[in-house]
N, C-alpha and C. Protein backbone atom coordinates (compact mmCIF):
# COMPACT_ATOMS: atom_id res chain seq x y z
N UNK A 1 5.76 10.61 2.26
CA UNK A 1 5.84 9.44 1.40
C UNK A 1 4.43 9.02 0.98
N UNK A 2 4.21 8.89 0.07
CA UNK A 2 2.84 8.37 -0.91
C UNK A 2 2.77 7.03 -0.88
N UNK A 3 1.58 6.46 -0.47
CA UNK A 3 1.35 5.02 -0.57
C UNK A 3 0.94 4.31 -1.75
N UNK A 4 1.26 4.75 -3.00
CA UNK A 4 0.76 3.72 -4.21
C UNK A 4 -0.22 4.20 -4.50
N UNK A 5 -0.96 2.40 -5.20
CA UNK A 5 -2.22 2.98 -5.96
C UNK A 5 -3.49 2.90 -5.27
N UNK A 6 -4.35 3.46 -5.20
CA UNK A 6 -5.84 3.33 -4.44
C UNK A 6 -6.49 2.90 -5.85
N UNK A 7 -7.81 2.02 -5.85
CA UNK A 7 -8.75 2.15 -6.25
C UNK A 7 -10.00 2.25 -5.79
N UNK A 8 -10.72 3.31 -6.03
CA UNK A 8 -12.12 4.04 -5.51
C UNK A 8 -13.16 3.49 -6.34
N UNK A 9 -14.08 2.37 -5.90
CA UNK A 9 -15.06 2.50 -6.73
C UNK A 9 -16.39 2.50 -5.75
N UNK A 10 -16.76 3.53 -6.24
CA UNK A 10 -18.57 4.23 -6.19
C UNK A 10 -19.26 4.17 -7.19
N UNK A 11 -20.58 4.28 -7.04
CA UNK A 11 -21.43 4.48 -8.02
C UNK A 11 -21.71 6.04 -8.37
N UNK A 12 -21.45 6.96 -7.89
CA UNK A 12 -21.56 8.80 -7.67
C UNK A 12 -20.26 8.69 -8.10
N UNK A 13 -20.38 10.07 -9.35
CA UNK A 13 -19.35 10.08 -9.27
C UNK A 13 -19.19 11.62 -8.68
N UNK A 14 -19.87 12.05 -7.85
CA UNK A 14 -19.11 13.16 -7.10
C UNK A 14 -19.32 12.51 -5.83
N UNK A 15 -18.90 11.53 -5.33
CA UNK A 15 -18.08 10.92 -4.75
C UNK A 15 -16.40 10.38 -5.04
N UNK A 16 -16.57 9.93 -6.19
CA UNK A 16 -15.47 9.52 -6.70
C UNK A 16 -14.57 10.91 -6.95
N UNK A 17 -14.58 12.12 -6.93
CA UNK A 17 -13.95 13.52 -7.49
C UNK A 17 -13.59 13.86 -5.85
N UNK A 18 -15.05 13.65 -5.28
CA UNK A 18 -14.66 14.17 -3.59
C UNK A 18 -13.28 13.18 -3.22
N UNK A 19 -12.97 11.74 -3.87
CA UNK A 19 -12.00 11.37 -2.98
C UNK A 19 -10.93 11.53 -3.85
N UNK A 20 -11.07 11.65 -5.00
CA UNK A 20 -9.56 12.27 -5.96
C UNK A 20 -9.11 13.35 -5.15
N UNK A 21 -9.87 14.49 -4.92
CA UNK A 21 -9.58 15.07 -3.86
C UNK A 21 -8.80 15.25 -2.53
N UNK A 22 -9.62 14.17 -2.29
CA UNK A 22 -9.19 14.04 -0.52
C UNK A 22 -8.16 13.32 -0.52
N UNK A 23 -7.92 12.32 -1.73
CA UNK A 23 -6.62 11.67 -1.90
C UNK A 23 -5.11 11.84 -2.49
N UNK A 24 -5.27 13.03 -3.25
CA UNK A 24 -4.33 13.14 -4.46
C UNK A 24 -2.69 13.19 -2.95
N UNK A 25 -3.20 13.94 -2.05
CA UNK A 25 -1.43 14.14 -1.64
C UNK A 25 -1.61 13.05 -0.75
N UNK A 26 -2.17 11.68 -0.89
CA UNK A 26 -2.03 10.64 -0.13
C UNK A 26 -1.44 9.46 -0.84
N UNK A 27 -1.74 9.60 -2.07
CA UNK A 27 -1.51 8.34 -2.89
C UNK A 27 -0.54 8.93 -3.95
N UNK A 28 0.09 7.78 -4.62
CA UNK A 28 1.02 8.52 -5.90
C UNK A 28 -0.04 8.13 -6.78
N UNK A 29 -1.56 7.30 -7.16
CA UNK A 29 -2.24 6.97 -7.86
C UNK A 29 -3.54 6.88 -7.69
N UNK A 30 -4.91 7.49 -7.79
CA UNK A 30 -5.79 7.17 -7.19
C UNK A 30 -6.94 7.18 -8.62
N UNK A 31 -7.00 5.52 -9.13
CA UNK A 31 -7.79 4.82 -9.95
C UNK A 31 -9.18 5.13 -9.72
N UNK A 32 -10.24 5.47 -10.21
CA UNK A 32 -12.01 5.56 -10.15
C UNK A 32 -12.52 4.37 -10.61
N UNK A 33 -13.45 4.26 -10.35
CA UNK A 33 -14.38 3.52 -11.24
C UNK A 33 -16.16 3.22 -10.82
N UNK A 34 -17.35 3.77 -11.83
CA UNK A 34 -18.65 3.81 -11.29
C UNK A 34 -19.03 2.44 -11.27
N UNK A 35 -18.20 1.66 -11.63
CA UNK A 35 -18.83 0.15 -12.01
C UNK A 35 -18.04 -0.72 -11.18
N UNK A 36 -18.63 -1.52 -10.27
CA UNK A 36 -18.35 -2.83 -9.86
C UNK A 36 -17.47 -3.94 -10.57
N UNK A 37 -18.38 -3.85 -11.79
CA UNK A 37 -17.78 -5.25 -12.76
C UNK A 37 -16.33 -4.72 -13.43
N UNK A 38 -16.24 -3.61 -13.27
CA UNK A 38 -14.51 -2.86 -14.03
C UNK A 38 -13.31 -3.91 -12.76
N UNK A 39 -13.84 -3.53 -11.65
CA UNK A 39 -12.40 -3.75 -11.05
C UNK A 39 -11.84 -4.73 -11.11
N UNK A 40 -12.13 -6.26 -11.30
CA UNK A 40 -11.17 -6.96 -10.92
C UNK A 40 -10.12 -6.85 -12.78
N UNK A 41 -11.08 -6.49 -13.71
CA UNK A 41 -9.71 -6.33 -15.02
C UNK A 41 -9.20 -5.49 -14.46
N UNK A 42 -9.55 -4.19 -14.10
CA UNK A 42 -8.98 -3.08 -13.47
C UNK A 42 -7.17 -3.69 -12.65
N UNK A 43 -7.99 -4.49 -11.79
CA UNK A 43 -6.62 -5.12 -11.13
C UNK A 43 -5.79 -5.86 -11.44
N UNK A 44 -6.61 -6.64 -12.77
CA UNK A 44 -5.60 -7.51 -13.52
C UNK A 44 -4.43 -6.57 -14.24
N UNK A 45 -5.18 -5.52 -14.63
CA UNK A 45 -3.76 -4.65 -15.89
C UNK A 45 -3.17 -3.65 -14.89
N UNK A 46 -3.78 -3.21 -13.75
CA UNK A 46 -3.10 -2.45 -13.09
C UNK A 46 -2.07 -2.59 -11.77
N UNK A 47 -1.34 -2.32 -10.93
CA UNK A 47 -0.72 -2.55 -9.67
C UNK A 47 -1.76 -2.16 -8.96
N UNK A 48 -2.55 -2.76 -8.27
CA UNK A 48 -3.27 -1.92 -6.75
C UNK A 48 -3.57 -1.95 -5.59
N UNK A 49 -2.85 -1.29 -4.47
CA UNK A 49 -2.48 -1.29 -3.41
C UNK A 49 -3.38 -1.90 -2.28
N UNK A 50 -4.44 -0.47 -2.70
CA UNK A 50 -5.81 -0.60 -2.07
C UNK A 50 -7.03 -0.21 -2.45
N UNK A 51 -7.97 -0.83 -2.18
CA UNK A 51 -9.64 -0.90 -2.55
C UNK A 51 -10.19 0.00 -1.95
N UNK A 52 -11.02 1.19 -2.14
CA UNK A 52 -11.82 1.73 -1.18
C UNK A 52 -13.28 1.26 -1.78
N UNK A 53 -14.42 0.86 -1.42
CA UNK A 53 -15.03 0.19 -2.32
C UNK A 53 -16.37 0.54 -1.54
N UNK A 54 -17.49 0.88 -2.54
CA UNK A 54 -18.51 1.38 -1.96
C UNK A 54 -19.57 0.21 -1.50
N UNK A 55 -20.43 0.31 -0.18
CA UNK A 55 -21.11 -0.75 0.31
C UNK A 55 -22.37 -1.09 -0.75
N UNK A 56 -22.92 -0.10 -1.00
CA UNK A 56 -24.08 0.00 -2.04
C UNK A 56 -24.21 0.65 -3.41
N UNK A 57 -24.43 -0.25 -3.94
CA UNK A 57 -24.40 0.34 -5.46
C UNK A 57 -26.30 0.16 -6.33
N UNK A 58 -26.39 1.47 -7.26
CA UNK A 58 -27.42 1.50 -7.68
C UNK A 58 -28.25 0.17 -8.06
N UNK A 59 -27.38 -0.54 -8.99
CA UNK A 59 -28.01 -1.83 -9.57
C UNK A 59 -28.33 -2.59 -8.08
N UNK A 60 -28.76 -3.35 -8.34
CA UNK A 60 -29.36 -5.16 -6.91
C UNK A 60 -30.25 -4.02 -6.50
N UNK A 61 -30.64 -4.73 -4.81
CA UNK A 61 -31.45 -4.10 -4.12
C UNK A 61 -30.75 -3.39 -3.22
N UNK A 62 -30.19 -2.56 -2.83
CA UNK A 62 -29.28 -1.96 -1.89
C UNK A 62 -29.35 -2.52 -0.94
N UNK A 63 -29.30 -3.32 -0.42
CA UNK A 63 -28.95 -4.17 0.79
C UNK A 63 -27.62 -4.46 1.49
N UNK A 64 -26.56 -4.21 0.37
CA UNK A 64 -25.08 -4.04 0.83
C UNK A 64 -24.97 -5.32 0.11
N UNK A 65 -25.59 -6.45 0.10
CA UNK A 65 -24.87 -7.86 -0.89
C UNK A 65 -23.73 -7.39 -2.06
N UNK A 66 -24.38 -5.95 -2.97
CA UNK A 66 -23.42 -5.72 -3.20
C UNK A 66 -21.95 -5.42 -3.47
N UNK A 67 -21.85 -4.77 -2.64
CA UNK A 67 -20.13 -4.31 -1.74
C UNK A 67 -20.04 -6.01 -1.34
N UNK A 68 -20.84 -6.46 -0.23
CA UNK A 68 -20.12 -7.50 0.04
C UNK A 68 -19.87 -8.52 -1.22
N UNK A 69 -20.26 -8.78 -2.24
CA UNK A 69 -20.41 -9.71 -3.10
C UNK A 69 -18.76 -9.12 -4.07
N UNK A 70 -18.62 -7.87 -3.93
CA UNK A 70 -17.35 -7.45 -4.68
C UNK A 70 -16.43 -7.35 -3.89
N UNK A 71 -16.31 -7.44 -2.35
CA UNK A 71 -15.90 -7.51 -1.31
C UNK A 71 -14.84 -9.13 -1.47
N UNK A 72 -15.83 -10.10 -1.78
CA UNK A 72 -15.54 -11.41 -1.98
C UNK A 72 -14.88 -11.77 -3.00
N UNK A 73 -15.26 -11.01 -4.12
CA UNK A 73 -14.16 -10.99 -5.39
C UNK A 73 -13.01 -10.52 -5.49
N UNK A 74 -12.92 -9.61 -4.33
CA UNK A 74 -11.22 -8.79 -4.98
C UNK A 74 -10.67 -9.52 -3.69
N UNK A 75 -10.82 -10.42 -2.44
CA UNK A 75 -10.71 -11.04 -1.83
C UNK A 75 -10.20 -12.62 -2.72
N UNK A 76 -10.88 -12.98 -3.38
CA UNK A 76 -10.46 -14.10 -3.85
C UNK A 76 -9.39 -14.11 -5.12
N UNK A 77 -9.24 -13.12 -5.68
CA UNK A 77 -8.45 -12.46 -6.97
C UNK A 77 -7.46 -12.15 -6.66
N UNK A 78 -7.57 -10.98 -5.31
CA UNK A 78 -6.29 -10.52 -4.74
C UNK A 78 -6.36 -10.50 -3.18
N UNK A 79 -5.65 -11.78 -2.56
CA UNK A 79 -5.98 -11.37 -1.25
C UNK A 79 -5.36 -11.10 -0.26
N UNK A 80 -4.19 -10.46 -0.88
CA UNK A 80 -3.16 -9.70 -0.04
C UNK A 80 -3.27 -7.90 -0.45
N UNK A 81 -4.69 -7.59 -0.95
CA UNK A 81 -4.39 -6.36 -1.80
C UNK A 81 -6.00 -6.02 -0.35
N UNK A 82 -5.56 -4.79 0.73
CA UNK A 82 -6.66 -4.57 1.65
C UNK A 82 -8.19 -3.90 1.00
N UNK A 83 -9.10 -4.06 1.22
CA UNK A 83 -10.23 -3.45 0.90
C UNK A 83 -11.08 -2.92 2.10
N UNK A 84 -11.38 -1.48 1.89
CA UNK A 84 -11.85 -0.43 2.71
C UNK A 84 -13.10 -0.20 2.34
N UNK A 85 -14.28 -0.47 3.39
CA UNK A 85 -15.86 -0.28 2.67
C UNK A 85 -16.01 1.25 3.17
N UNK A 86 -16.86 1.38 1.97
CA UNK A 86 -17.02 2.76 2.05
C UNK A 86 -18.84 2.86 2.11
N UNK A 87 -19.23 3.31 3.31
CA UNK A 87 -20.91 3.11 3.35
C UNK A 87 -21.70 4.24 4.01
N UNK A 88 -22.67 4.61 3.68
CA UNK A 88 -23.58 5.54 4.49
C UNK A 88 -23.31 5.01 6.38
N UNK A 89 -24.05 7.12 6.68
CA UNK A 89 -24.36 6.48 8.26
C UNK A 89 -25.18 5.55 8.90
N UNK A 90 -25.98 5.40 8.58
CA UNK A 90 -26.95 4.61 8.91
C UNK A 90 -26.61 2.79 8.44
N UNK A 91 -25.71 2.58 7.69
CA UNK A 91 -25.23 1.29 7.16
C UNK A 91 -24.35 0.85 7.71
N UNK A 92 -24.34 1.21 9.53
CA UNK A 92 -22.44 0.89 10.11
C UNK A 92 -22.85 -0.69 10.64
N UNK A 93 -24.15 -1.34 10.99
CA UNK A 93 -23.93 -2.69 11.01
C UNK A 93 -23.74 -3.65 9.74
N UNK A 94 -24.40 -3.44 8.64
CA UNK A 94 -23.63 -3.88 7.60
C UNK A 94 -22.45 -3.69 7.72
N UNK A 95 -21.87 -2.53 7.62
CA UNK A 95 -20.32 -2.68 7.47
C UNK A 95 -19.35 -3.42 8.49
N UNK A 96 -19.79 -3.80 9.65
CA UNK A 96 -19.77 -4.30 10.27
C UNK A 96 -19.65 -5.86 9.68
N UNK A 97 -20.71 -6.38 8.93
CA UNK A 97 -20.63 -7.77 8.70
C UNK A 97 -20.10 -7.62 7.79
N UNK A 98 -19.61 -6.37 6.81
CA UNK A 98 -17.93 -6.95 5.67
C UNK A 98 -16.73 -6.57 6.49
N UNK A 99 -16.82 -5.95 7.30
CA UNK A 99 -15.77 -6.19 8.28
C UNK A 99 -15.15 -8.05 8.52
N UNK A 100 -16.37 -8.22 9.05
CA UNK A 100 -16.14 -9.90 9.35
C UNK A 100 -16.49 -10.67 8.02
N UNK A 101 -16.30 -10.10 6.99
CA UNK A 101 -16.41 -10.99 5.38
C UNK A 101 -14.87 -10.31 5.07
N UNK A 102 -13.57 -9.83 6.06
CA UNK A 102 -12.92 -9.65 5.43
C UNK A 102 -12.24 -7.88 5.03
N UNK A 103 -12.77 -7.43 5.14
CA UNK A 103 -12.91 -5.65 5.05
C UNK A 103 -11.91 -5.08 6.38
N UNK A 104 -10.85 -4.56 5.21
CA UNK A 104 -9.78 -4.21 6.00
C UNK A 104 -10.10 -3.23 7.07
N UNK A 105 -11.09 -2.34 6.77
CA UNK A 105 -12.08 -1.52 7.88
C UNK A 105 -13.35 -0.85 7.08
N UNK A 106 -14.14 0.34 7.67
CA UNK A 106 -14.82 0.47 6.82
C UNK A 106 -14.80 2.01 6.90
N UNK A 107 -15.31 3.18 6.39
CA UNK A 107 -15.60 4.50 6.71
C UNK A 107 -16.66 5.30 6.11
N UNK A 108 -17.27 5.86 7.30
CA UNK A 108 -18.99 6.47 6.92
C UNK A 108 -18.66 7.40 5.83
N UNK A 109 -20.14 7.85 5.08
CA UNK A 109 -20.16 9.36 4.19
C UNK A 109 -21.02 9.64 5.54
N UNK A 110 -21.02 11.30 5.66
CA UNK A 110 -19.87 12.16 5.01
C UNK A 110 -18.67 11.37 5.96
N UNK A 111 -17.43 11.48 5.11
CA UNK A 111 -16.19 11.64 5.64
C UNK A 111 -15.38 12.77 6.22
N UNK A 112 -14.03 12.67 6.97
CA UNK A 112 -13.43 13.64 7.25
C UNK A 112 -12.59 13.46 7.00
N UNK A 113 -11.99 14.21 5.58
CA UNK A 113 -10.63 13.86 4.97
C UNK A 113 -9.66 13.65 5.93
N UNK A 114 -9.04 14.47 6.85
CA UNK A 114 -8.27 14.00 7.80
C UNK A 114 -8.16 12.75 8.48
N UNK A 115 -9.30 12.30 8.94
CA UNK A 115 -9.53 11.30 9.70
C UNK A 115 -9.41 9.88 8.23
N UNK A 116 -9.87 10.13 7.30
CA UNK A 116 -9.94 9.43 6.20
C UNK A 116 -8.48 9.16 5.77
N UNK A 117 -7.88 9.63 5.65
CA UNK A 117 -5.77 9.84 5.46
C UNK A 117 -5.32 8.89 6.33
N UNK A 118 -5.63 9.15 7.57
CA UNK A 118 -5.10 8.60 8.54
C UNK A 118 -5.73 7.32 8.61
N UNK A 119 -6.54 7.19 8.47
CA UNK A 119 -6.62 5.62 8.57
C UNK A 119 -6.26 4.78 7.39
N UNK A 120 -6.58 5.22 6.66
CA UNK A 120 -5.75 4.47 5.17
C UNK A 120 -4.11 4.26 5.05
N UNK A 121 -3.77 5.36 5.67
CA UNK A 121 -2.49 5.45 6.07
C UNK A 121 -2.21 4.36 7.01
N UNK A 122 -2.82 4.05 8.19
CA UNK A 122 -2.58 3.49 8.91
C UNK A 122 -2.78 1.91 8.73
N UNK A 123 -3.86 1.77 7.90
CA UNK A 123 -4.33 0.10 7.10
C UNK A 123 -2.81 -0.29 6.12
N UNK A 124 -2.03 0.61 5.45
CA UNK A 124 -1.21 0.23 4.35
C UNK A 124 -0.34 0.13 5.00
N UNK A 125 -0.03 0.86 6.04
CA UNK A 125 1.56 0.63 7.11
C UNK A 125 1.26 -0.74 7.94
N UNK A 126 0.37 -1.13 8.21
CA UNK A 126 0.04 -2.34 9.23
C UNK A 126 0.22 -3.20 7.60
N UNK A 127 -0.30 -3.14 7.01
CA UNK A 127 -0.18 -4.19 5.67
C UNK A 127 1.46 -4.37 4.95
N UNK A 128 2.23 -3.08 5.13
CA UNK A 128 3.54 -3.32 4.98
C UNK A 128 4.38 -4.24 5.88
N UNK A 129 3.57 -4.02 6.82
CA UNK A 129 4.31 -4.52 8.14
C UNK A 129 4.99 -5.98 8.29
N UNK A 130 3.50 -6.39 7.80
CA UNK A 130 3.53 -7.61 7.86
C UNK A 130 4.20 -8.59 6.54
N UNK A 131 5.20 -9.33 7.05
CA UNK A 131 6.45 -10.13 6.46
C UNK A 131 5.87 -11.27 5.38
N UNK A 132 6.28 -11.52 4.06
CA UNK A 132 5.55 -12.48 3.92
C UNK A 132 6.36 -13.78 4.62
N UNK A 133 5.44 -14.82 4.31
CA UNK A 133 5.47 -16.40 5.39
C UNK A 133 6.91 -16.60 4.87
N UNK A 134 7.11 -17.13 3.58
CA UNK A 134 8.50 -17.78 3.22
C UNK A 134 9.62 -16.80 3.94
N UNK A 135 9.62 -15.88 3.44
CA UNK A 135 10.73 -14.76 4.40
C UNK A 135 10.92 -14.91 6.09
N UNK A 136 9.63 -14.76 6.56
CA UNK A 136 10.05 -15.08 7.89
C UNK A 136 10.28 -16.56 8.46
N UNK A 137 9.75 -17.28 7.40
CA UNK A 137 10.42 -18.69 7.71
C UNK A 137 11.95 -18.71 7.61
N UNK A 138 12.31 -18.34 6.56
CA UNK A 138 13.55 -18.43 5.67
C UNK A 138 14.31 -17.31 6.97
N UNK A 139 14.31 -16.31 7.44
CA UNK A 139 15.21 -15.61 8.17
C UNK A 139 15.36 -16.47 9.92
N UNK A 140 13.99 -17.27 10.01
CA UNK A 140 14.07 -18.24 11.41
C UNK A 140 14.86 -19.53 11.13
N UNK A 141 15.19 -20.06 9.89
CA UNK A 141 16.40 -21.24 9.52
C UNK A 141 17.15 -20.38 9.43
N UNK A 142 17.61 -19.71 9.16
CA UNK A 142 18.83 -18.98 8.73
C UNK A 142 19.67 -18.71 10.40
N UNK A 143 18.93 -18.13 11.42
CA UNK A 143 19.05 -18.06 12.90
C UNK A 143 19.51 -19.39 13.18
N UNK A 144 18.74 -20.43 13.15
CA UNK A 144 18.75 -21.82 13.24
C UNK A 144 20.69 -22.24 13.11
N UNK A 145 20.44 -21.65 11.87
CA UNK A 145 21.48 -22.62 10.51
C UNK A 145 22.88 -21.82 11.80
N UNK A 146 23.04 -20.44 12.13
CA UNK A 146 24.12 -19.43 12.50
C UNK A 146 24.18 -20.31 13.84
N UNK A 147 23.07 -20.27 14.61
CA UNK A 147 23.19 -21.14 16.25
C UNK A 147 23.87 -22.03 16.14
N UNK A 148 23.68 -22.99 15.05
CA UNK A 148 24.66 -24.24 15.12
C UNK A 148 26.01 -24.08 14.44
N UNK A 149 26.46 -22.89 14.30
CA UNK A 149 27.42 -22.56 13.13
C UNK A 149 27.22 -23.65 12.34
N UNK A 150 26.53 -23.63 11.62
CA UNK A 150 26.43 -23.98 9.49
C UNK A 150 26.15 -25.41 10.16
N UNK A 151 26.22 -26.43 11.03
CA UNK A 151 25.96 -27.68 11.15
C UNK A 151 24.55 -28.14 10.56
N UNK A 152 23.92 -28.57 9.34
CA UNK A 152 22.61 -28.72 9.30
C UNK A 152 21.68 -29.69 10.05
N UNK A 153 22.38 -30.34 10.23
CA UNK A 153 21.85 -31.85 11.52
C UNK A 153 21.75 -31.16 12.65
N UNK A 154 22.43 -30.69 13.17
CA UNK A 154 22.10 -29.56 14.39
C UNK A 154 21.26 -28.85 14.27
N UNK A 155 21.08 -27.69 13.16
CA UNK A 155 20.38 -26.38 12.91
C UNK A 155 19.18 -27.21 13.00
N UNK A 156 18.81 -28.58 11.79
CA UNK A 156 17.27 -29.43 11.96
C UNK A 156 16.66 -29.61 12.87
N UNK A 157 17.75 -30.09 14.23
CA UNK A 157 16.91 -30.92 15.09
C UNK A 157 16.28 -29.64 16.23
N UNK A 158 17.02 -28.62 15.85
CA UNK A 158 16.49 -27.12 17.01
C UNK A 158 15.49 -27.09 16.20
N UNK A 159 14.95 -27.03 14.51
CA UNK A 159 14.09 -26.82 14.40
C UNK A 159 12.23 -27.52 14.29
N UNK A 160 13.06 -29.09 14.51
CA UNK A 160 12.57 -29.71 14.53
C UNK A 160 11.93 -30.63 12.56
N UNK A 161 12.79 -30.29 12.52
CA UNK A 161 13.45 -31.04 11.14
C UNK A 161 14.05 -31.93 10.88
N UNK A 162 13.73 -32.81 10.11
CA UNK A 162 14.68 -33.70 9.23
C UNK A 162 15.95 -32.66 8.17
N UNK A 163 16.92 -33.42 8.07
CA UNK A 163 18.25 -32.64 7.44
C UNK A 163 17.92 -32.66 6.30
N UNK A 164 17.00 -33.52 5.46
CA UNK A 164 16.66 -33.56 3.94
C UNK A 164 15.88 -32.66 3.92
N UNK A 165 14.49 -32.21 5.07
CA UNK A 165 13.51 -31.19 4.87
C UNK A 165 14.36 -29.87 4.91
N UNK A 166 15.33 -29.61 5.82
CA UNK A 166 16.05 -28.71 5.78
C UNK A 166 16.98 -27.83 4.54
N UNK A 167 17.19 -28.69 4.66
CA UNK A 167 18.68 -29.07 3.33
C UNK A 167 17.27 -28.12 1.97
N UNK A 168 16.13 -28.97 1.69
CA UNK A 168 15.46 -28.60 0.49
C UNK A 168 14.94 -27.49 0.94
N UNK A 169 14.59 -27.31 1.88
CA UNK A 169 13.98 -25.28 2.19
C UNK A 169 15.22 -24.43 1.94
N UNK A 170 16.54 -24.82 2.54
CA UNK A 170 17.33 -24.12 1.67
C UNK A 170 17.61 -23.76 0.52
N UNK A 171 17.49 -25.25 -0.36
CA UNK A 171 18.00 -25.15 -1.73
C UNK A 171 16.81 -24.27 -2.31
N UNK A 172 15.52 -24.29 -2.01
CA UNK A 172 14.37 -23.85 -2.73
C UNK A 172 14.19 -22.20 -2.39
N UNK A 173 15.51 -21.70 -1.16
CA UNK A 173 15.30 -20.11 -0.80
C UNK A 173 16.58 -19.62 -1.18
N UNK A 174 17.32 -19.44 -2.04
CA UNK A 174 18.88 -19.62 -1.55
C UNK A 174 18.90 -17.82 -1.10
């Protein structure tokens, strides 16, 4: 099973070919881009799953502000959509601090396609995983609502509800 769309952006683009590559039987879509400033239209017109996103890019001073500074943008644009830093060996404490800015994980060059699959694989299944809020609210009243067979004054007070707060989370999930 194929996980969607990736978007790869590096500044190399034989980087960007190495992961068309390493990606094609991973993804049903795997988007490029040498430019920073493309992705967030990128994400506006497109569906995209996940970010692989390079720590340093030619333009600034390579310091990583970069990555992290686009790190923060597709974070605030889209922030249920994971982003994966992609950084030299020598750059694993930076990546480290977009880790903690947010960075769904990070992975050195060179890579090992294998090892590279598998963890992407493993970031989008933990990201499926997880339920959104209204749903798992909405399936814990619903438990509620069955415990008391259908009584809503009952089902409220297990949940610690008023019957009007109740009553309107229903009407607003039906």
């Amino acid at each position: 099973m194929k996980l969607g769309t990736i978007l790869v952006c590096d500044d190399n683009a034989d980087i960007l070919t190495a992961m068309q590559y390493a990606l094609e039987g991973t993804f049903d879509r795997i988007l490029t881009l040498l430019r920073p400033e493309d992705m967030l239209r990128t994400m506006a017109a497109e569906h995209v799953d996940m970010v692989l996103l390079d720590m340093n890019f030619s333009i600034g001073d390579n310091s990583g502000r970069d990555g992290l500074h686009w790190l923060q943008r597709v974070h605030e644009a889209h922030p249920d959509v994971p982003v994966v830093m992609l950084t030299a060996y020598g750059d694993v404490p930076l990546a480290v601090r977009a880790l903690q800015s947010g960075a769904a994980d990070f992975v050195t060059k060179p890579w090992d396609n294998d090892k590279l699959t598998y963890k992407l694989q493993g970031i989008m299944q933990a990201q499926q995983a997880l339920a959104p809020l209204d749903q798992v609210e909405m399936e814990h009243i619903r438990r509620a609502v069955d415990r008391a067979d259908g009584n809503l004054t009952a089902a409220a007070k297990m949940l610690g509800l008023t019957r009007q707060t109740l009553y309107n989370r229903l009407k607003a999930h039906p």
